[in-house]
PDB file of N, CA and C in Angstrom:
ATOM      1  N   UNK A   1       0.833  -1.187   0.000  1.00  0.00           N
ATOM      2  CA  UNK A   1       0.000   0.000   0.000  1.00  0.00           C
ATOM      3  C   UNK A   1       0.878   1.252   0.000  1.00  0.00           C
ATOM      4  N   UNK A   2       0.625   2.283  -0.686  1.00  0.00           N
ATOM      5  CA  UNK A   2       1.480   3.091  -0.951  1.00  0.00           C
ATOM      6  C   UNK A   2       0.773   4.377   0.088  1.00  0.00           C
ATOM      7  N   UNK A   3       1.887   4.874   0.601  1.00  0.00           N
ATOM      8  CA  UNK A   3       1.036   5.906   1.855  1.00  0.00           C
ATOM      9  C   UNK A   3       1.348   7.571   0.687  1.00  0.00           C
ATOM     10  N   UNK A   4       0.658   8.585   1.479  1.00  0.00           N
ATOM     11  CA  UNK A   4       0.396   9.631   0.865  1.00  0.00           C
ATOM     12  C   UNK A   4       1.888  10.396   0.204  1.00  0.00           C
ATOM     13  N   UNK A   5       2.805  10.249   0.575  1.00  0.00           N
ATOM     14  CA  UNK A   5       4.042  10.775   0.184  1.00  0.00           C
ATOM     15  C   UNK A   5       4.364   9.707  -0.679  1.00  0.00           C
ATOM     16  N   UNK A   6       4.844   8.415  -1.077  1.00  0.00           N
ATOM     17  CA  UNK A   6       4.558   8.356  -2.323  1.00  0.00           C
ATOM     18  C   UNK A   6       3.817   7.987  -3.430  1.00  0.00           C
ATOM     19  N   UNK A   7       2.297   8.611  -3.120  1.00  0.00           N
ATOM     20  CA  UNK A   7       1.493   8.556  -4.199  1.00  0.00           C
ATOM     21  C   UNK A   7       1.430  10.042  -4.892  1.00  0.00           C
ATOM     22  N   UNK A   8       2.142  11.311  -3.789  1.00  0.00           N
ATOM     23  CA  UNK A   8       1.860  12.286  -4.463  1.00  0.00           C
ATOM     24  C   UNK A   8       3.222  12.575  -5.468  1.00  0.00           C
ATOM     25  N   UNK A   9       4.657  11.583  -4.445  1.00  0.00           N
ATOM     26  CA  UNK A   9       5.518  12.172  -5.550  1.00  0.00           C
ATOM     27  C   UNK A   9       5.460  11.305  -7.169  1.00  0.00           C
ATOM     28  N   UNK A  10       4.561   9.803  -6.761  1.00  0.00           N
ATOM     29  CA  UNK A  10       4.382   9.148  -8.141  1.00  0.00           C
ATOM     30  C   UNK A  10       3.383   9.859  -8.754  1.00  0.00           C
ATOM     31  N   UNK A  11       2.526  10.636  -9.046  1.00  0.00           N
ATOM     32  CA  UNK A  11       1.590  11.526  -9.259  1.00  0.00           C
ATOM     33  C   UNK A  11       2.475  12.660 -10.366  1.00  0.00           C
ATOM     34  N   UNK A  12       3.310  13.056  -9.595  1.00  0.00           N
ATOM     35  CA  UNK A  12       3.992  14.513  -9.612  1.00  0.00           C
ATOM     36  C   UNK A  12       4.678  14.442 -10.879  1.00  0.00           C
ATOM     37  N   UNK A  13       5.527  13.054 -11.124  1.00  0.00           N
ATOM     38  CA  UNK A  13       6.612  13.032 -11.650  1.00  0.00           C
ATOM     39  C   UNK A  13       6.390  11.867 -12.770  1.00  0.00           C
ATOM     40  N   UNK A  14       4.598  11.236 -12.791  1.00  0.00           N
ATOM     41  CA  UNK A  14       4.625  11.210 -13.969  1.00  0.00           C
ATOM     42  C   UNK A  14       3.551  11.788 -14.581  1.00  0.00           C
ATOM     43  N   UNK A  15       2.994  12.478 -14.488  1.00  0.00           N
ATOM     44  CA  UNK A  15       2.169  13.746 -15.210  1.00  0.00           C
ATOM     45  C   UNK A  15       3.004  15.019 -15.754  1.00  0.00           C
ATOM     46  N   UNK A  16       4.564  14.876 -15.083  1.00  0.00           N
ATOM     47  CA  UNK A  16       4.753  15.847 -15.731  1.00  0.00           C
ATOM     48  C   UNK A  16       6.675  15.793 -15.789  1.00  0.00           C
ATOM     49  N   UNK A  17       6.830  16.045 -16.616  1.00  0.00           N
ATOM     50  CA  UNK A  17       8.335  16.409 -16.834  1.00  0.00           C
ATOM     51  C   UNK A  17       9.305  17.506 -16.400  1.00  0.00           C
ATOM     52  N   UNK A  18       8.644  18.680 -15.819  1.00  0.00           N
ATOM     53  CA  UNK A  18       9.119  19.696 -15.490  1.00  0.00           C
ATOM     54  C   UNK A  18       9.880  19.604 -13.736  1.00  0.00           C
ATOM     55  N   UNK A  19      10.613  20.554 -13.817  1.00  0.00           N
ATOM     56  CA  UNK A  19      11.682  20.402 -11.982  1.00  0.00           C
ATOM     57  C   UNK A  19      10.811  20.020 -10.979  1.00  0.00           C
ATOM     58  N   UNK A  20      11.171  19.554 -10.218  1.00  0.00           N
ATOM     59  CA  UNK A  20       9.929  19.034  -8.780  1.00  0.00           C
ATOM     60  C   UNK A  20      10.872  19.969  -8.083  1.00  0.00           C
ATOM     61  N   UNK A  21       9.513  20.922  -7.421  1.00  0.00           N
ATOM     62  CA  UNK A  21       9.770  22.120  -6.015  1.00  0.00           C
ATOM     63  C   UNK A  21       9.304  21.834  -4.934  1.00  0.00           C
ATOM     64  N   UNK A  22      10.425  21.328  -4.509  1.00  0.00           N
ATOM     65  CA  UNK A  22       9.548  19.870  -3.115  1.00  0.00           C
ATOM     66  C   UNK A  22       9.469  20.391  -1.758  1.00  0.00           C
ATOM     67  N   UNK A  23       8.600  20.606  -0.624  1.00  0.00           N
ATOM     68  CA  UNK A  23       8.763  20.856   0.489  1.00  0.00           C
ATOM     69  C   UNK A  23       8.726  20.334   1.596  1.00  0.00           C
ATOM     70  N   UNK A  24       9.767  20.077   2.750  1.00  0.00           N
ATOM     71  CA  UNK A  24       9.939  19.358   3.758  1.00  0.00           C
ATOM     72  C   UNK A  24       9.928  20.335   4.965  1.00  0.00           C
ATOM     73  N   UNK A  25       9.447  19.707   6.011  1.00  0.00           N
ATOM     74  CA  UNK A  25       8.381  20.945   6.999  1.00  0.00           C
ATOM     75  C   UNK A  25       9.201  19.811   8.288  1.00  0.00           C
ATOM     76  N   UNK A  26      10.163  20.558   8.943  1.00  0.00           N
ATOM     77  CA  UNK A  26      10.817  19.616  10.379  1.00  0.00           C
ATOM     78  C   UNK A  26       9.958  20.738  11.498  1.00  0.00           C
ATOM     79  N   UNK A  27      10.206  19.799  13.091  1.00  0.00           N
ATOM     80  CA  UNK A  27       9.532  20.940  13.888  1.00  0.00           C
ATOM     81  C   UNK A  27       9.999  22.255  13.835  1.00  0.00           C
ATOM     82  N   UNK A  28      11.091  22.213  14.028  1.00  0.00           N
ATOM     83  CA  UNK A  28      11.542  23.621  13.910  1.00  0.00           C
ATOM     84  C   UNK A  28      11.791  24.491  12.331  1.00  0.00           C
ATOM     85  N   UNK A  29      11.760  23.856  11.299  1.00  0.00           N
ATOM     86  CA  UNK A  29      12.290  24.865  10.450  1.00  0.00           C
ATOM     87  C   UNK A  29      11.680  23.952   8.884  1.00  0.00           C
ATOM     88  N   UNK A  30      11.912  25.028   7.963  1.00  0.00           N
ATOM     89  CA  UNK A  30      11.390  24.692   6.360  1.00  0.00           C
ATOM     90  C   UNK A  30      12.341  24.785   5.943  1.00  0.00           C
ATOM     91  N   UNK A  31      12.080  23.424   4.766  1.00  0.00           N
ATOM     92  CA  UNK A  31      13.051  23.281   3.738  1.00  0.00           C
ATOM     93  C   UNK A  31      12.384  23.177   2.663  1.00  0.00           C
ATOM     94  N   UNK A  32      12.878  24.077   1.124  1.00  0.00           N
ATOM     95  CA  UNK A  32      12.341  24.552  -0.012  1.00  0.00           C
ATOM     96  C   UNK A  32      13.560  23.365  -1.054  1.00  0.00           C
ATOM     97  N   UNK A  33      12.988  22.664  -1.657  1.00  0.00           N
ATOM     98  CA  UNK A  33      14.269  22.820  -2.898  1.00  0.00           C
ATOM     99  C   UNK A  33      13.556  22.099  -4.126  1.00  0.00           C
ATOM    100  N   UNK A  34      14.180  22.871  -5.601  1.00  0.00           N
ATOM    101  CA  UNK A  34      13.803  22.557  -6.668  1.00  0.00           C
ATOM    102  C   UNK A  34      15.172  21.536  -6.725  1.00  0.00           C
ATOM    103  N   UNK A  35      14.629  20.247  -7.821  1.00  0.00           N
ATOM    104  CA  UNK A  35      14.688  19.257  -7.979  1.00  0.00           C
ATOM    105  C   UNK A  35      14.773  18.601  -9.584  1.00  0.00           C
ATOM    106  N   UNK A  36      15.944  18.577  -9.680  1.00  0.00           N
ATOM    107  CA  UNK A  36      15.427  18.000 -11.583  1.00  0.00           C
ATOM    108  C   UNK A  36      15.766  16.598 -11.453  1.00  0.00           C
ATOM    109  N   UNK A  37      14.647  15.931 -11.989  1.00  0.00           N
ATOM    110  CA  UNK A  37      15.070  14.329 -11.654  1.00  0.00           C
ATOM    111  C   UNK A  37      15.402  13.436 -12.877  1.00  0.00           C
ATOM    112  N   UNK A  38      15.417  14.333 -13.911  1.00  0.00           N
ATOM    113  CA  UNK A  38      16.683  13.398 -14.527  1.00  0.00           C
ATOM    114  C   UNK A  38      17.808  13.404 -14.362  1.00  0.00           C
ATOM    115  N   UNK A  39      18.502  14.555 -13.782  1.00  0.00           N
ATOM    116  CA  UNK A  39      19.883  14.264 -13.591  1.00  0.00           C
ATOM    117  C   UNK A  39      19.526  14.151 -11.792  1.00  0.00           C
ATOM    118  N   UNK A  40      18.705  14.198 -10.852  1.00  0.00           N
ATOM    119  CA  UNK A  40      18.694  13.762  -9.387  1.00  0.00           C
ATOM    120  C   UNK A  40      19.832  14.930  -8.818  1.00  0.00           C
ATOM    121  N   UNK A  41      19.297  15.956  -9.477  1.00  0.00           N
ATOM    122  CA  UNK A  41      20.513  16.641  -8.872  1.00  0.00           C
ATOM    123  C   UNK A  41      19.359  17.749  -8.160  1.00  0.00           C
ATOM    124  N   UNK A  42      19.576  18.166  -7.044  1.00  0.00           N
ATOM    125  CA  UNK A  42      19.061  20.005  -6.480  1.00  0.00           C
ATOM    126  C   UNK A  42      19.882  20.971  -7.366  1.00  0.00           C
ATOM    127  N   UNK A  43      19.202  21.755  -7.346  1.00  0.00           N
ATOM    128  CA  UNK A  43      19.545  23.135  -8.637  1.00  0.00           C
ATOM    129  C   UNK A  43      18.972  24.360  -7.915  1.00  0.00           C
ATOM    130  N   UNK A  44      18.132  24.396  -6.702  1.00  0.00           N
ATOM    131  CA  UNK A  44      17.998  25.866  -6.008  1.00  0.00           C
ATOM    132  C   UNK A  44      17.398  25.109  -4.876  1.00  0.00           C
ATOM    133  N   UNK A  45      18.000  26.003  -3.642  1.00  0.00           N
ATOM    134  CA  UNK A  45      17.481  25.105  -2.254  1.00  0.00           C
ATOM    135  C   UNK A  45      16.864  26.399  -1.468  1.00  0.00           C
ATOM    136  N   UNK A  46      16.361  26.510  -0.596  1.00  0.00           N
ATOM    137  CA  UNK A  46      16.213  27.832   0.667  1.00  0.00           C
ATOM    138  C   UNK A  46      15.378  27.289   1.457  1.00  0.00           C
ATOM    139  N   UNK A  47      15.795  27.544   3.099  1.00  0.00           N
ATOM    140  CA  UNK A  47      15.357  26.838   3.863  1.00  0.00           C
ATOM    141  C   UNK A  47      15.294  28.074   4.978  1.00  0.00           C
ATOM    142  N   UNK A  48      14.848  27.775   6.196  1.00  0.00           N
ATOM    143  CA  UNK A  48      14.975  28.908   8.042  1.00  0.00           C
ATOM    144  C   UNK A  48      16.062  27.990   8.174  1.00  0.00           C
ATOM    145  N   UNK A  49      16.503  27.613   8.131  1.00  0.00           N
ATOM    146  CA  UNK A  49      18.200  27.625   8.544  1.00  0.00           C
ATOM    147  C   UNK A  49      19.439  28.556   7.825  1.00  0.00           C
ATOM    148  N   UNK A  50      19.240  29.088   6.639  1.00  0.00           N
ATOM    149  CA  UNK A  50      19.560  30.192   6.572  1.00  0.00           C
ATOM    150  C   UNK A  50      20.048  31.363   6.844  1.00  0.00           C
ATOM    151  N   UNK A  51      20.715  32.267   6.920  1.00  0.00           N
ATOM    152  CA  UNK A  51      20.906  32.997   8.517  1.00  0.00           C
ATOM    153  C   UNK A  51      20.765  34.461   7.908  1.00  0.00           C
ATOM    154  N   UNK A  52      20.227  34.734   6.508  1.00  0.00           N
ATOM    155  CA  UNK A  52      19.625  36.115   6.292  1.00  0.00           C
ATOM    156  C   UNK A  52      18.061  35.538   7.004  1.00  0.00           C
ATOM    157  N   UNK A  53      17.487  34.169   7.489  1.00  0.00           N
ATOM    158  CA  UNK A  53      16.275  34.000   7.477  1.00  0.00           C
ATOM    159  C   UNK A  53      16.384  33.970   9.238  1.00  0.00           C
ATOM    160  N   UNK A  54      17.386  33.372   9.920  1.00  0.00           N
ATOM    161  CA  UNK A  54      17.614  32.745  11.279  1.00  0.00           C
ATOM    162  C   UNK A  54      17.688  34.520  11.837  1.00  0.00           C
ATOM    163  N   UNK A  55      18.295  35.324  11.444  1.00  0.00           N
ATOM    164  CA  UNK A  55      18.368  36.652  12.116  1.00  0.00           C
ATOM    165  C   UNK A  55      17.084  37.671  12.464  1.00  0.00           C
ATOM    166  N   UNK A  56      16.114  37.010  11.703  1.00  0.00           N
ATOM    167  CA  UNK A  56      15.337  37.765  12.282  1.00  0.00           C
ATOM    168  C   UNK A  56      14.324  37.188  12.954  1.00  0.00           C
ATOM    169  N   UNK A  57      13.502  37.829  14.150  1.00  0.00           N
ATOM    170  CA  UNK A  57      12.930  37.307  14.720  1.00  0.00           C
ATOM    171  C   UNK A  57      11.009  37.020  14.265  1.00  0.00           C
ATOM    172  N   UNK A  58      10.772  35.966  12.899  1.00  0.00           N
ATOM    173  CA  UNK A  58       9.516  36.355  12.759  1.00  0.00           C
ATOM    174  C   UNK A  58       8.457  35.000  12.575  1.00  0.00           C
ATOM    175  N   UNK A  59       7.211  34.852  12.935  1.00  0.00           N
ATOM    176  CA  UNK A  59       6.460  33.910  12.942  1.00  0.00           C
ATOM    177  C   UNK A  59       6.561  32.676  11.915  1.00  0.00           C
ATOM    178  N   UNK A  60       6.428  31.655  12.115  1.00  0.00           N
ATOM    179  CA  UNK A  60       6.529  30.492  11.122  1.00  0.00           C
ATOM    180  C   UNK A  60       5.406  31.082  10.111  1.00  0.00           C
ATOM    181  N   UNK A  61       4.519  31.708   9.866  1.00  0.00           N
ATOM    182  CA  UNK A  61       3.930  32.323   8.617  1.00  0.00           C
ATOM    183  C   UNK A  61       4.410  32.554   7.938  1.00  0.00           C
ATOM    184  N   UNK A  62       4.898  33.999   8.848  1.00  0.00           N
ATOM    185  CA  UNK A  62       5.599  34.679   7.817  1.00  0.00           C
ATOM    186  C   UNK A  62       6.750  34.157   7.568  1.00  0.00           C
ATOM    187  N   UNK A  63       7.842  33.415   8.080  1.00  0.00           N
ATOM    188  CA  UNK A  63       8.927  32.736   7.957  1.00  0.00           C
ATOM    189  C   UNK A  63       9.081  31.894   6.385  1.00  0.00           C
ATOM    190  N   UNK A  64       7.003  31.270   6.023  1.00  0.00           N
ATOM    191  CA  UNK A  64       7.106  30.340   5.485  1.00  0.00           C
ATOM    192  C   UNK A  64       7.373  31.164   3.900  1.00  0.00           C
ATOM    193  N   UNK A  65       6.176  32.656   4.436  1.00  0.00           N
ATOM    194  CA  UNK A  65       6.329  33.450   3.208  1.00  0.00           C
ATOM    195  C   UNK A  65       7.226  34.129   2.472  1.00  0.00           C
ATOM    196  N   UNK A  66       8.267  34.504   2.959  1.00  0.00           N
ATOM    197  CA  UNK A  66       9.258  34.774   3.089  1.00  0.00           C
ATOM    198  C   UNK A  66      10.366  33.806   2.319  1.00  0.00           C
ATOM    199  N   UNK A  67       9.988  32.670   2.600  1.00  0.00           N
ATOM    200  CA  UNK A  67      11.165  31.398   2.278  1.00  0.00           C
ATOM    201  C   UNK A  67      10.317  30.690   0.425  1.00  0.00           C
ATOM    202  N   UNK A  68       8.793  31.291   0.536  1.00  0.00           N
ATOM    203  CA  UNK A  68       8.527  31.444  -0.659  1.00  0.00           C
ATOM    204  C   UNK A  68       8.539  32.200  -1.832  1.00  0.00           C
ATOM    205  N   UNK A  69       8.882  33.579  -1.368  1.00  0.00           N
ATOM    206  CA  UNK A  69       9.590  34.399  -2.448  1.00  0.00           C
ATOM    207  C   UNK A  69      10.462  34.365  -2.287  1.00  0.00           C
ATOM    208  N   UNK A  70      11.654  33.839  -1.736  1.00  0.00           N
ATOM    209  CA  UNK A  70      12.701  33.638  -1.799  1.00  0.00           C
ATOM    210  C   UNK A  70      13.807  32.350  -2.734  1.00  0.00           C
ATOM    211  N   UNK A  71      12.653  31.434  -2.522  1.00  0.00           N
ATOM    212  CA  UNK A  71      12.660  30.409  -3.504  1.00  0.00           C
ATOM    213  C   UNK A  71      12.354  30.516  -5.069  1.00  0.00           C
ATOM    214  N   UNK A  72      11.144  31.368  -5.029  1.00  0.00           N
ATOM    215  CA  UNK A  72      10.505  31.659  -6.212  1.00  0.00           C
ATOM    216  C   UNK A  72      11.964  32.582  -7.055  1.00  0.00           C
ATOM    217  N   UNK A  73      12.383  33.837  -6.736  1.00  0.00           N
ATOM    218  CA  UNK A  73      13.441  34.718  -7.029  1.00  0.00           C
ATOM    219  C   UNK A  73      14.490  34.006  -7.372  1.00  0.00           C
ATOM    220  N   UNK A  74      15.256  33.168  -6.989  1.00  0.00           N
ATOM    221  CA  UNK A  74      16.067  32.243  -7.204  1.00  0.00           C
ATOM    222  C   UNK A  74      16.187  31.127  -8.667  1.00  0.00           C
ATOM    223  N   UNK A  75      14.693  30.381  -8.743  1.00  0.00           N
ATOM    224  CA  UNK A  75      14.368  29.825  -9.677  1.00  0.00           C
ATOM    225  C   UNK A  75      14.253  30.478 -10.959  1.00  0.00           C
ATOM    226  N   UNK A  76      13.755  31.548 -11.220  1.00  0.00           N
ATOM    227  CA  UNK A  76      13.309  32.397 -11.974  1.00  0.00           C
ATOM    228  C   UNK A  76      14.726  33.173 -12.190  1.00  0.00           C
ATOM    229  N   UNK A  77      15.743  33.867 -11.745  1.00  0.00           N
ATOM    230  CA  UNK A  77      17.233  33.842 -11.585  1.00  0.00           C
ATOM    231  C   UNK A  77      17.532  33.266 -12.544  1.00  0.00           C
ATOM    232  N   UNK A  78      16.936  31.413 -12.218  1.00  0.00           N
ATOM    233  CA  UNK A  78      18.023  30.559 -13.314  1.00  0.00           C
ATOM    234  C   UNK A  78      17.132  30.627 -14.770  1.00  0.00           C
ATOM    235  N   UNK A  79      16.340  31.179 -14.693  1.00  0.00           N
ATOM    236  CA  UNK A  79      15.826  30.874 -15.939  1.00  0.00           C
ATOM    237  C   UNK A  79      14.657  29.977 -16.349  1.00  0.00           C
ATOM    238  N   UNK A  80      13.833  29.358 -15.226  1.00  0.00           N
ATOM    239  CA  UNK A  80      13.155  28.321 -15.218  1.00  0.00           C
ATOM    240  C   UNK A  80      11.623  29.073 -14.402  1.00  0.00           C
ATOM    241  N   UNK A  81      10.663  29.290 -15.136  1.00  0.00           N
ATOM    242  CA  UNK A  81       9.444  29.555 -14.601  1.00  0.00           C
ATOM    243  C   UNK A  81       8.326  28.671 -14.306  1.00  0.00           C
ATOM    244  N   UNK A  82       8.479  27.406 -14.881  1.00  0.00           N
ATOM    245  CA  UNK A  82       7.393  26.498 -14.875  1.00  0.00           C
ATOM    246  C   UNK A  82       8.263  25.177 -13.901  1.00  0.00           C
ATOM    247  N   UNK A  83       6.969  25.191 -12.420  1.00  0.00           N
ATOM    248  CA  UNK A  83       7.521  23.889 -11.964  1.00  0.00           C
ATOM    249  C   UNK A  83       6.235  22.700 -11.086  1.00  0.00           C
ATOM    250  N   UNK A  84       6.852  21.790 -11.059  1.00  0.00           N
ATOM    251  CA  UNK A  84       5.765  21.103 -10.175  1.00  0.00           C
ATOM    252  C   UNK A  84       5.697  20.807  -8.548  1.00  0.00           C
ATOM    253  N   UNK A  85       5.145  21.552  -8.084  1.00  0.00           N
ATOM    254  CA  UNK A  85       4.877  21.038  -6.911  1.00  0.00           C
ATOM    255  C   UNK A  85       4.255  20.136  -5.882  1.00  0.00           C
ATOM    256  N   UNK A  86       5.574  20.031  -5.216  1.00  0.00           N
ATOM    257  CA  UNK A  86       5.704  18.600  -4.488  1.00  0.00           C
ATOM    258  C   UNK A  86       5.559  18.802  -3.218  1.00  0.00           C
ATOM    259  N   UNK A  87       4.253  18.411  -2.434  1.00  0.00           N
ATOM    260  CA  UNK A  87       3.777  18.865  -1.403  1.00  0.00           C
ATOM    261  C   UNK A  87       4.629  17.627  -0.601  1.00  0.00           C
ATOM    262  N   UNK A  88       5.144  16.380  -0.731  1.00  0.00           N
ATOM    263  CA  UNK A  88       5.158  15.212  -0.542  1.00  0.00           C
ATOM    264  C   UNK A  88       4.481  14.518   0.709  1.00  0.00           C
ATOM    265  N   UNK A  89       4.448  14.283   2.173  1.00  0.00           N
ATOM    266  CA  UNK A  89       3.713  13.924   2.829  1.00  0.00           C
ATOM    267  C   UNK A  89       2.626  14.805   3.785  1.00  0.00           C
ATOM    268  N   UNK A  90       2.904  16.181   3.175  1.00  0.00           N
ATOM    269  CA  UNK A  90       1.949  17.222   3.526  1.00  0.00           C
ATOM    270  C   UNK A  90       0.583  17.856   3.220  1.00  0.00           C
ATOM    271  N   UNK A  91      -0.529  18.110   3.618  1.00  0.00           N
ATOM    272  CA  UNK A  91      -1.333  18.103   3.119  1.00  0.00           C
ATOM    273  C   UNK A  91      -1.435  19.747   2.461  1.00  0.00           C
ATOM    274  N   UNK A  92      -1.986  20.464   1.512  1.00  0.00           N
ATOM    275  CA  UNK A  92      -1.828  21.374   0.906  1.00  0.00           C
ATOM    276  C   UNK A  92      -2.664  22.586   1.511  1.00  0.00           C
ATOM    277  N   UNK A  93      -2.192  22.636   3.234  1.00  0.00           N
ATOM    278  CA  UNK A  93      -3.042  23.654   4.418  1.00  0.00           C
ATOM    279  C   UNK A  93      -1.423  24.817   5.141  1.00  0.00           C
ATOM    280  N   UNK A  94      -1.859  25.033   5.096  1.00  0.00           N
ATOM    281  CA  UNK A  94      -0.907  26.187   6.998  1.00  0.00           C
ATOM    282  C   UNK A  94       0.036  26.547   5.859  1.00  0.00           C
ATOM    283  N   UNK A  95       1.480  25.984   6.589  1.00  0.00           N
ATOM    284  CA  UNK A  95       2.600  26.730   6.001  1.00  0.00           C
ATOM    285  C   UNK A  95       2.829  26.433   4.758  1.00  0.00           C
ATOM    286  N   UNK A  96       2.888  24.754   4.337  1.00  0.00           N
ATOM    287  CA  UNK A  96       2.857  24.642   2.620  1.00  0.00           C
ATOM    288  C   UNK A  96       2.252  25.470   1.797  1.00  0.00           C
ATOM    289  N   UNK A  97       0.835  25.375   1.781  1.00  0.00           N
ATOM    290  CA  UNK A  97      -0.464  26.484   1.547  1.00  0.00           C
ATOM    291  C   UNK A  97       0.060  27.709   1.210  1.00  0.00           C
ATOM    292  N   UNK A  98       1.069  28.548   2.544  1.00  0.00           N
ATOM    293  CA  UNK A  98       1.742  29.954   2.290  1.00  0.00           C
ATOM    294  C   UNK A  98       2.761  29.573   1.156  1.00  0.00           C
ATOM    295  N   UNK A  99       3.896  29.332   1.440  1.00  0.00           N
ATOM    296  CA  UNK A  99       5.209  28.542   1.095  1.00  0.00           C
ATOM    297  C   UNK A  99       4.606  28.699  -0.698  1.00  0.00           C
ATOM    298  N   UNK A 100       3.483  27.780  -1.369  1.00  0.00           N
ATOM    299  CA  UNK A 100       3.049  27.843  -2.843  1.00  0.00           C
ATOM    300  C   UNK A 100       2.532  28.777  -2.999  1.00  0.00           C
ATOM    301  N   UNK A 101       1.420  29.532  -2.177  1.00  0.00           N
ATOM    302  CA  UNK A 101       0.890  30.874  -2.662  1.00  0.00           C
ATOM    303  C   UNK A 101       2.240  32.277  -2.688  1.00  0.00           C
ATOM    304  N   UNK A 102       2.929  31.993  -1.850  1.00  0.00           N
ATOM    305  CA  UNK A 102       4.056  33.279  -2.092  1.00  0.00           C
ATOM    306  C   UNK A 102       4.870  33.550  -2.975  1.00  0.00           C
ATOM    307  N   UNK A 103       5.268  31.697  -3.615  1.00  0.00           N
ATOM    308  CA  UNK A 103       6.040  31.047  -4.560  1.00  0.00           C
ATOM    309  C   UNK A 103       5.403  32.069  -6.326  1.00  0.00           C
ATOM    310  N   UNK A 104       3.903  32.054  -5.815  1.00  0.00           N
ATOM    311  CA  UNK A 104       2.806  32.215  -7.371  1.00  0.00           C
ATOM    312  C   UNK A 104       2.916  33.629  -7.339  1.00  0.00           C
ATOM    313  N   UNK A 105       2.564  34.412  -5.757  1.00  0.00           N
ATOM    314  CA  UNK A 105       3.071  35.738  -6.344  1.00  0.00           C
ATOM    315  C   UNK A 105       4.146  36.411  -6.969  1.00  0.00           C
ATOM    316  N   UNK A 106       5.391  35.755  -6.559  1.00  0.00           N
ATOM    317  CA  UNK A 106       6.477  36.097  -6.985  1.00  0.00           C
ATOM    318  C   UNK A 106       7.019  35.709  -8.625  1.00  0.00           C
ATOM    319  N   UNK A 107       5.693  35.063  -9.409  1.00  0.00           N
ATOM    320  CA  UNK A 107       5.815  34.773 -10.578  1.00  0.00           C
ATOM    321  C   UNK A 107       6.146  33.532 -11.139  1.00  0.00           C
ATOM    322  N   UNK A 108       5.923  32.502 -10.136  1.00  0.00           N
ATOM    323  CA  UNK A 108       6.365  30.943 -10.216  1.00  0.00           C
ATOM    324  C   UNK A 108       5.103  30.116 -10.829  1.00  0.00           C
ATOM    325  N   UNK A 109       4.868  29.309 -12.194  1.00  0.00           N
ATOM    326  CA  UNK A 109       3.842  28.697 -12.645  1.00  0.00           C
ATOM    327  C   UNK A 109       3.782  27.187 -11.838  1.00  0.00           C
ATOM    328  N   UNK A 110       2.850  27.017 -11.553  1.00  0.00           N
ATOM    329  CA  UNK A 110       2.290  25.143 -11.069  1.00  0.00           C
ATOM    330  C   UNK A 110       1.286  25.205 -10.615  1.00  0.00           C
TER     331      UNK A 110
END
């Protein structure tokens, strides 16, 4: 039986060919990273471990929003506007939820 993390990344990655922008949520802190899986390599990461992100003192919201235009700016940097997102064992509420909507303002397609 396949549990929710990998039915969403088998989902993700074969509907579509484009970078997987995957997010991993620990108690304390977010991790952002785009993902190209034919070569299995990371190609843009940003996380609250960070320390333009660790210096300031601000809510996991805004922390998350923050770490989503920050991600988004980066990607778009390299040249790459279209990606898929990879919620993987998270459900698509709270900080993920922010994390993709901040990602879309900042001009990121998925």
């Amino acid at each position: 039986m396949m549990d929710r993390k990998q039915r969403v990344r088998y989902k993700t990655k074969k509907v579509s060919n484009r970078k997987r922008l995957t997010v991993f949520r620990s108690n304390n802190h977010l991790y952002v990273q785009l993902i190209d899986d034919t070569s299995g390599k990371t190609l843009v990461a940003s996380s609250s471990v960070e320390k333009s992100f660790r210096d300031k003192k601000l809510s996991r919201k805004e922390l998350a929003e923050m770490i989503g235009k920050d991600i988004a700016k980066k990607i778009i940097s390299k040249g790459i506007d279209k990606v898929a997102f990879d919620r993987g064992k998270y459900k698509y509420h709270g900080l993920v939820k922010i994390i993709a909507e901040s990602a879309r303002v900042e001009g990121l397609n998925f």
